[in-house]
Protein backbone atom coordinates (compact mmCIF):
# COMPACT_ATOMS: atom_id res chain seq x y z
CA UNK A 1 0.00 0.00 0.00
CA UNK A 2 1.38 3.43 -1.17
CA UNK A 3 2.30 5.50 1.80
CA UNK A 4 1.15 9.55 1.36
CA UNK A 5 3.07 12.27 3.85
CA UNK A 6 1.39 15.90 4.16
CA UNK A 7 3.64 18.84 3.32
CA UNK A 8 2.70 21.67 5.40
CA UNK A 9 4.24 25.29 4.26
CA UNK A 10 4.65 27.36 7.59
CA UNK A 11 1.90 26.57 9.77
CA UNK A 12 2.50 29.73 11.25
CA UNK A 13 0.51 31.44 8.51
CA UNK A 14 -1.99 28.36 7.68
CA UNK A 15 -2.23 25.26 9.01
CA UNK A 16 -3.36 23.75 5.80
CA UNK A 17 -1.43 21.14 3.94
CA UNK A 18 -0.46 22.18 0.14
CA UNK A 19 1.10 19.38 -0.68
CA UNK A 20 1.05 15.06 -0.58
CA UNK A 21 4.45 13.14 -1.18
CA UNK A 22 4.00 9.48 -1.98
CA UNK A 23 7.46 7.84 -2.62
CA UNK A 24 9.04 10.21 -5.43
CA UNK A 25 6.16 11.69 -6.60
CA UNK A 26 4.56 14.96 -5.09
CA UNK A 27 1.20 15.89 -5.39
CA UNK A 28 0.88 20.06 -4.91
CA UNK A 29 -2.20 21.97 -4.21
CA UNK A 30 -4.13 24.59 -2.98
CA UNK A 31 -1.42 26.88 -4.06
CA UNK A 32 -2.62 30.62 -3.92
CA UNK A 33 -1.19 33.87 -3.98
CA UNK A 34 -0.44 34.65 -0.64
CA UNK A 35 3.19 35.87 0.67
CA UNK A 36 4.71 32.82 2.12
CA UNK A 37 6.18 34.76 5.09
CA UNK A 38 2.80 36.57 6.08
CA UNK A 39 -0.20 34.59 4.20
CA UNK A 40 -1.39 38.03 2.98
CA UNK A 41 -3.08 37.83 0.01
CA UNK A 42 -1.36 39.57 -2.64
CA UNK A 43 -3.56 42.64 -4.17
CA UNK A 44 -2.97 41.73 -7.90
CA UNK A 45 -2.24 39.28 -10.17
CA UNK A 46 0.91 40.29 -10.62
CA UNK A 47 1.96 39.72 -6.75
CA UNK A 48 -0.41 37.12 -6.57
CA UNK A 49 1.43 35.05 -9.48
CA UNK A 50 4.70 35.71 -8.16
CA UNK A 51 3.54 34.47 -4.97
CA UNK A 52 1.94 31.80 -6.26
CA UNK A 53 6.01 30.66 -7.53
CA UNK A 54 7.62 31.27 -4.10
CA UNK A 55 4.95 29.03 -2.89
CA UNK A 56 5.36 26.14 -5.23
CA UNK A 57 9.29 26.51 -4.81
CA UNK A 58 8.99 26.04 -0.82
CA UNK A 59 6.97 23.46 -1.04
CA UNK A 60 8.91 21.53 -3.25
CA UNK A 61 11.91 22.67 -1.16
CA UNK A 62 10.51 21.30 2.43
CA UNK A 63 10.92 17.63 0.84
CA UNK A 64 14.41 18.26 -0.41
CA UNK A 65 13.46 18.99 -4.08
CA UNK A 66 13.70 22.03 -6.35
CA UNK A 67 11.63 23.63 -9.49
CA UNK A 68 13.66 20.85 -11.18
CA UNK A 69 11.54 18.73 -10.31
CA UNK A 70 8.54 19.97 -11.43
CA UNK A 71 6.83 18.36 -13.92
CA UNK A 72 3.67 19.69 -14.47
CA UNK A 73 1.78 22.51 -13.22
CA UNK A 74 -2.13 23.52 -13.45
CA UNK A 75 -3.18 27.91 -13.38
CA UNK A 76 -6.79 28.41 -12.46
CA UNK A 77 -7.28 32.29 -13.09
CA UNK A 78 -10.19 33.55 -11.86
CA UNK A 79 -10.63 35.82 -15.07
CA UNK A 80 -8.30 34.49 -17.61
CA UNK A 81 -9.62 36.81 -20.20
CA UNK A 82 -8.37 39.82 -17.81
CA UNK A 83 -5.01 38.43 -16.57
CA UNK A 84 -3.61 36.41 -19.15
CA UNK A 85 -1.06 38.64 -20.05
CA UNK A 86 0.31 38.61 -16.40
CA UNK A 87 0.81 34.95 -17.15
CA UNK A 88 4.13 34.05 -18.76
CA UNK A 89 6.73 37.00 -17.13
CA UNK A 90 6.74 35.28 -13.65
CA UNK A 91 6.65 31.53 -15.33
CA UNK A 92 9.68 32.64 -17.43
CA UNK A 93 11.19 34.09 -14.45
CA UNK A 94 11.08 30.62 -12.19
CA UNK A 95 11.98 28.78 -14.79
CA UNK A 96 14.34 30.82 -17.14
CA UNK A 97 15.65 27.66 -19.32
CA UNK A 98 13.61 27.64 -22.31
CA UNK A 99 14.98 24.25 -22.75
CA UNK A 100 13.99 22.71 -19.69
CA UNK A 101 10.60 23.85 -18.48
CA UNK A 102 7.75 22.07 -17.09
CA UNK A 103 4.70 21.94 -19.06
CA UNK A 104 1.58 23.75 -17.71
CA UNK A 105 -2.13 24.36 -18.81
CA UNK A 106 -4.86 26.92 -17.63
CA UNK A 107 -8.29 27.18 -17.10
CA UNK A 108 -10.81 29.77 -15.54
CA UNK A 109 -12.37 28.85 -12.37
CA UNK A 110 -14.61 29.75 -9.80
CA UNK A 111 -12.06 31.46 -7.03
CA UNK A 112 -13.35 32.48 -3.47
CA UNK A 113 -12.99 35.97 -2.69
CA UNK A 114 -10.00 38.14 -3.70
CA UNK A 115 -8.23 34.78 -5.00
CA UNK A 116 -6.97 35.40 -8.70
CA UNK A 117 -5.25 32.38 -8.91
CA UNK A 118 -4.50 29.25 -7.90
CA UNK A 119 -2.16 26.58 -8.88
CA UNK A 120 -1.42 23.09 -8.10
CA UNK A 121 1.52 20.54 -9.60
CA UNK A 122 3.04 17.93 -9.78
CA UNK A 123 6.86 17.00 -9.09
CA UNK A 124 8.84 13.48 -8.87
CA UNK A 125 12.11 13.73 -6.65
CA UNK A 126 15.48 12.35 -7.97
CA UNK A 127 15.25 12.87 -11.49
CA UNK A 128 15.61 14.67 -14.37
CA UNK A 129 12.97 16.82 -16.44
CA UNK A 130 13.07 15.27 -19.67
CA UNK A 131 11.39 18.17 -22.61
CA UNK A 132 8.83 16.31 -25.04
CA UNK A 133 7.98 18.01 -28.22
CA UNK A 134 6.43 16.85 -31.55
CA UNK A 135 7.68 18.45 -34.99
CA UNK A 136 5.15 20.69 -36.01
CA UNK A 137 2.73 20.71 -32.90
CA UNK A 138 4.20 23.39 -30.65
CA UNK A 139 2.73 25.56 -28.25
CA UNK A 140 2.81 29.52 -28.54
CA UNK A 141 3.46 29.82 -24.90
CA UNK A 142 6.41 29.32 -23.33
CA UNK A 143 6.26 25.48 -22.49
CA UNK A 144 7.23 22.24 -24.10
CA UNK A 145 4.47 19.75 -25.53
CA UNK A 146 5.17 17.29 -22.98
CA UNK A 147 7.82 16.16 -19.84
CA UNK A 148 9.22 12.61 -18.84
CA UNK A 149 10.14 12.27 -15.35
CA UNK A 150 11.89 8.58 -14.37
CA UNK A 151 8.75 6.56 -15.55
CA UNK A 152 5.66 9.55 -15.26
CA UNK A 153 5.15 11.37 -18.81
CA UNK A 154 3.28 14.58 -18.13
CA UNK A 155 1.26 16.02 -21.47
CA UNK A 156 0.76 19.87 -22.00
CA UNK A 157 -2.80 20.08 -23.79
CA UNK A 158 -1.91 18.11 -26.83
CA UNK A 159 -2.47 20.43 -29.55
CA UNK A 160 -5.05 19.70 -32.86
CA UNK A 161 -2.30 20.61 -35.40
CA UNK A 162 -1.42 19.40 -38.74
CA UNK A 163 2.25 18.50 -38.31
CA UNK A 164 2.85 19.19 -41.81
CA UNK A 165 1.64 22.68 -41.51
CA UNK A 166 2.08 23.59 -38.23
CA UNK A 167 -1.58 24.51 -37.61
CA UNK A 168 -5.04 23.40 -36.38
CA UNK A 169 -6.17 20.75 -39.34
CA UNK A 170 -9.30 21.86 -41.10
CA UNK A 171 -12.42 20.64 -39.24
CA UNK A 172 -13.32 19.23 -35.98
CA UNK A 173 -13.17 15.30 -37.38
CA UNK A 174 -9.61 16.26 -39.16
CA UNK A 175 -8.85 17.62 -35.94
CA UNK A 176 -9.42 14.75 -33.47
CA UNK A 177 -7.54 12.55 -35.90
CA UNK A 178 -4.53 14.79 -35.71
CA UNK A 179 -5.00 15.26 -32.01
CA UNK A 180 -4.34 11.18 -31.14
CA UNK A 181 -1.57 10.74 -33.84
CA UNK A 182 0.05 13.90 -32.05
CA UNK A 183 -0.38 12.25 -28.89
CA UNK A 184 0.71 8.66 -29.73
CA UNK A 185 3.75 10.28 -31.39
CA UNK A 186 4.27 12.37 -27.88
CA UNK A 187 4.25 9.29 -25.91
CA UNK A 188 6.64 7.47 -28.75
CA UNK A 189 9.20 10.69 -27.97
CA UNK A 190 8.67 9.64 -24.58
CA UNK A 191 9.54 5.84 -24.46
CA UNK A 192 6.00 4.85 -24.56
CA UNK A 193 2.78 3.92 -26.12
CA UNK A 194 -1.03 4.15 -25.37
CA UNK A 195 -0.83 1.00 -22.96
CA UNK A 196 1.11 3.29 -20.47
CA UNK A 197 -1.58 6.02 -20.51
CA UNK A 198 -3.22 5.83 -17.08
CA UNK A 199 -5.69 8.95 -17.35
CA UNK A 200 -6.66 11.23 -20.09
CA UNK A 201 -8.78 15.10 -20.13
CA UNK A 202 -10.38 16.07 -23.37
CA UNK A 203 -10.96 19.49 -23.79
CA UNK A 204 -13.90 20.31 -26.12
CA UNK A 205 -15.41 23.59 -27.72
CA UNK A 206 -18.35 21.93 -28.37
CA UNK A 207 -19.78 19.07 -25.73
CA UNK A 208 -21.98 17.79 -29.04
CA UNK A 209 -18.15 16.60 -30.33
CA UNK A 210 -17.35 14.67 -27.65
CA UNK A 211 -17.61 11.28 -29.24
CA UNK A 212 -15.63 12.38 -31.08
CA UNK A 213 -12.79 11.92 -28.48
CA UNK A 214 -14.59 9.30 -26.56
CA UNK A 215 -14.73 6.71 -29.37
CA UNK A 216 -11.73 6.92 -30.00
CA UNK A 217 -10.46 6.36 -26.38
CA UNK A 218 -12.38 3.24 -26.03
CA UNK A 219 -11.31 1.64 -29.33
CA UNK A 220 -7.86 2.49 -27.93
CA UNK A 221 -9.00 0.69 -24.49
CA UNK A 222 -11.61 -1.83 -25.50
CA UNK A 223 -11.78 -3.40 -22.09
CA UNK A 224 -14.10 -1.16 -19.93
CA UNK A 225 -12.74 -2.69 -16.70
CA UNK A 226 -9.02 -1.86 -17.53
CA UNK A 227 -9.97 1.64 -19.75
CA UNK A 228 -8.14 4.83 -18.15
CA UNK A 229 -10.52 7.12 -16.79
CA UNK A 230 -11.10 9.87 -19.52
CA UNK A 231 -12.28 13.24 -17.52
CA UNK A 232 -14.35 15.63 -20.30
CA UNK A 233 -14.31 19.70 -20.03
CA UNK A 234 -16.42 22.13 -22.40
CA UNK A 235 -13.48 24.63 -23.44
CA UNK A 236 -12.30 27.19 -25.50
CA UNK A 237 -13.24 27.39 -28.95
CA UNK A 238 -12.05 29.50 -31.92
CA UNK A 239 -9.70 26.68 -33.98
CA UNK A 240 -9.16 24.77 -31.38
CA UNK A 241 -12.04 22.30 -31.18
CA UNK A 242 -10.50 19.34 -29.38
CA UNK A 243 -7.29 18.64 -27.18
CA UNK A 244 -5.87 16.19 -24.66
CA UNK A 245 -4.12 16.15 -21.82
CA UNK A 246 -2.59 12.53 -20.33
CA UNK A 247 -0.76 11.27 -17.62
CA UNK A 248 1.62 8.52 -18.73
CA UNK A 249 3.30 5.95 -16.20
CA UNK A 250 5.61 2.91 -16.91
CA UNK A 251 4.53 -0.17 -15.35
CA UNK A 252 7.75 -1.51 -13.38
């Protein structure tokens, strides 16, 4: 049975744990943009973001890891449209590289109160961030398509692209075809293959397209006993109509 340990930041300012650590792998949440030394909550985005990075980087830091480690992280705005800009200076910042980022994706969510954002992660301990990309199929933002860490492949939100062209495929059919050859060809970068998936998120403009994602999945995992879980989300829209996010592991 897998043992989980709390990580606590300084219970001096909140007693609430942000983080779970079972073996290598760590589990970060409830990340918000208060200042680690006084749990204020930041008064802008801006402060609130850059918060929001000391916080990750202690956390990580209280079980002997770094930003190195991270693999993957998650950015819940709670107006997106309003603060995206503010997004990428302080990610760039923590993790200056360009060559060896963590992926991330971002969503709009419901935040209490004066929250503007909220982040969680996750990390694996004693090993190195491995940068997935696919030719043609690259993100505008400042992330790679993917990260290998040991045997855990984190996706970004595999994109809908023609790899020949380098942009959404005509078409919502065209592009959920492109979307799982860009994936299996992700987790081929990556050492693996569709039997190592153990959880997938489809993002869709359109709910009404769904199956076309869904059949897809479960001709990929016919057994509905053994299928990884497949959690849908209405988003977005414009040319992107459908994307995926996994979570790969290697079976040992």
């Amino acid at each position: 049975m897998p043992t989980f340990i709390e990580i606590f930041g300084d219970q001096s300012v909140s007693p609430l744990p942000v983080a779970l650590k079972s073996g290598d792998m760590v589990r970060g949440f409830r990340i918000v943009g208060t200042d680690p030394d006084t749990g204020v909550l930041g008064k802008d985005i801006e402060t609130q973001l850059k918060n929001a990075h000391q916080n990750i980087r202690r956390s990580i830091e209280s079980v002997g890891g770094t930003t190195a480690n991270i693999a993957q992280v998650s950015m819940y705005f709670q107006d997106f449209g309003r603060d995206r800009e503010s997004m990428n200076p302080p990610w760039v910042e923590s993790f200056p590289n360009e060559n060896d980022r963590p992926t991330y994706k971002f969503l709009t969510a419901d935040l209490p109160g004066d929250e503007l954002i909220y982040m969680d992660y996750f990390a694996v301990l004693n090993q190195p961030r491995q940068v997935l990309n696919v030719p043609g199929v690259a993100h505008t933002n400042p992330i790679p398509l993917g990260v290998k860490m040991g045997p855990y492949l984190f996706s970004s939100r595999v994109l809908p692209y023609d790899p020949a062209t380098g942009k959404p495929a005509e078409g919502v059919e065209a592009q959920a075809e492109h979307l799982f050859s860009n994936v299996e060809a992700l987790l081929k970068t990556g050492g693996m293959s569709w039997s190592d998936v153990k959880q997938g998120r489809a993002f869709v403009a359109d709910l009404a397209n769904l199956p076309l994602v869904t059949e897809r999945w479960e001709k990929l995992f016919p057994d509905a006993f053994t299928r990884p879980v497949l959690h849908p989300l209405k988003y977005g829209g414009g040319a992107l109509q459908v994307m995926l996010e996994i979570i790969a592991s290697e079976d040992n």
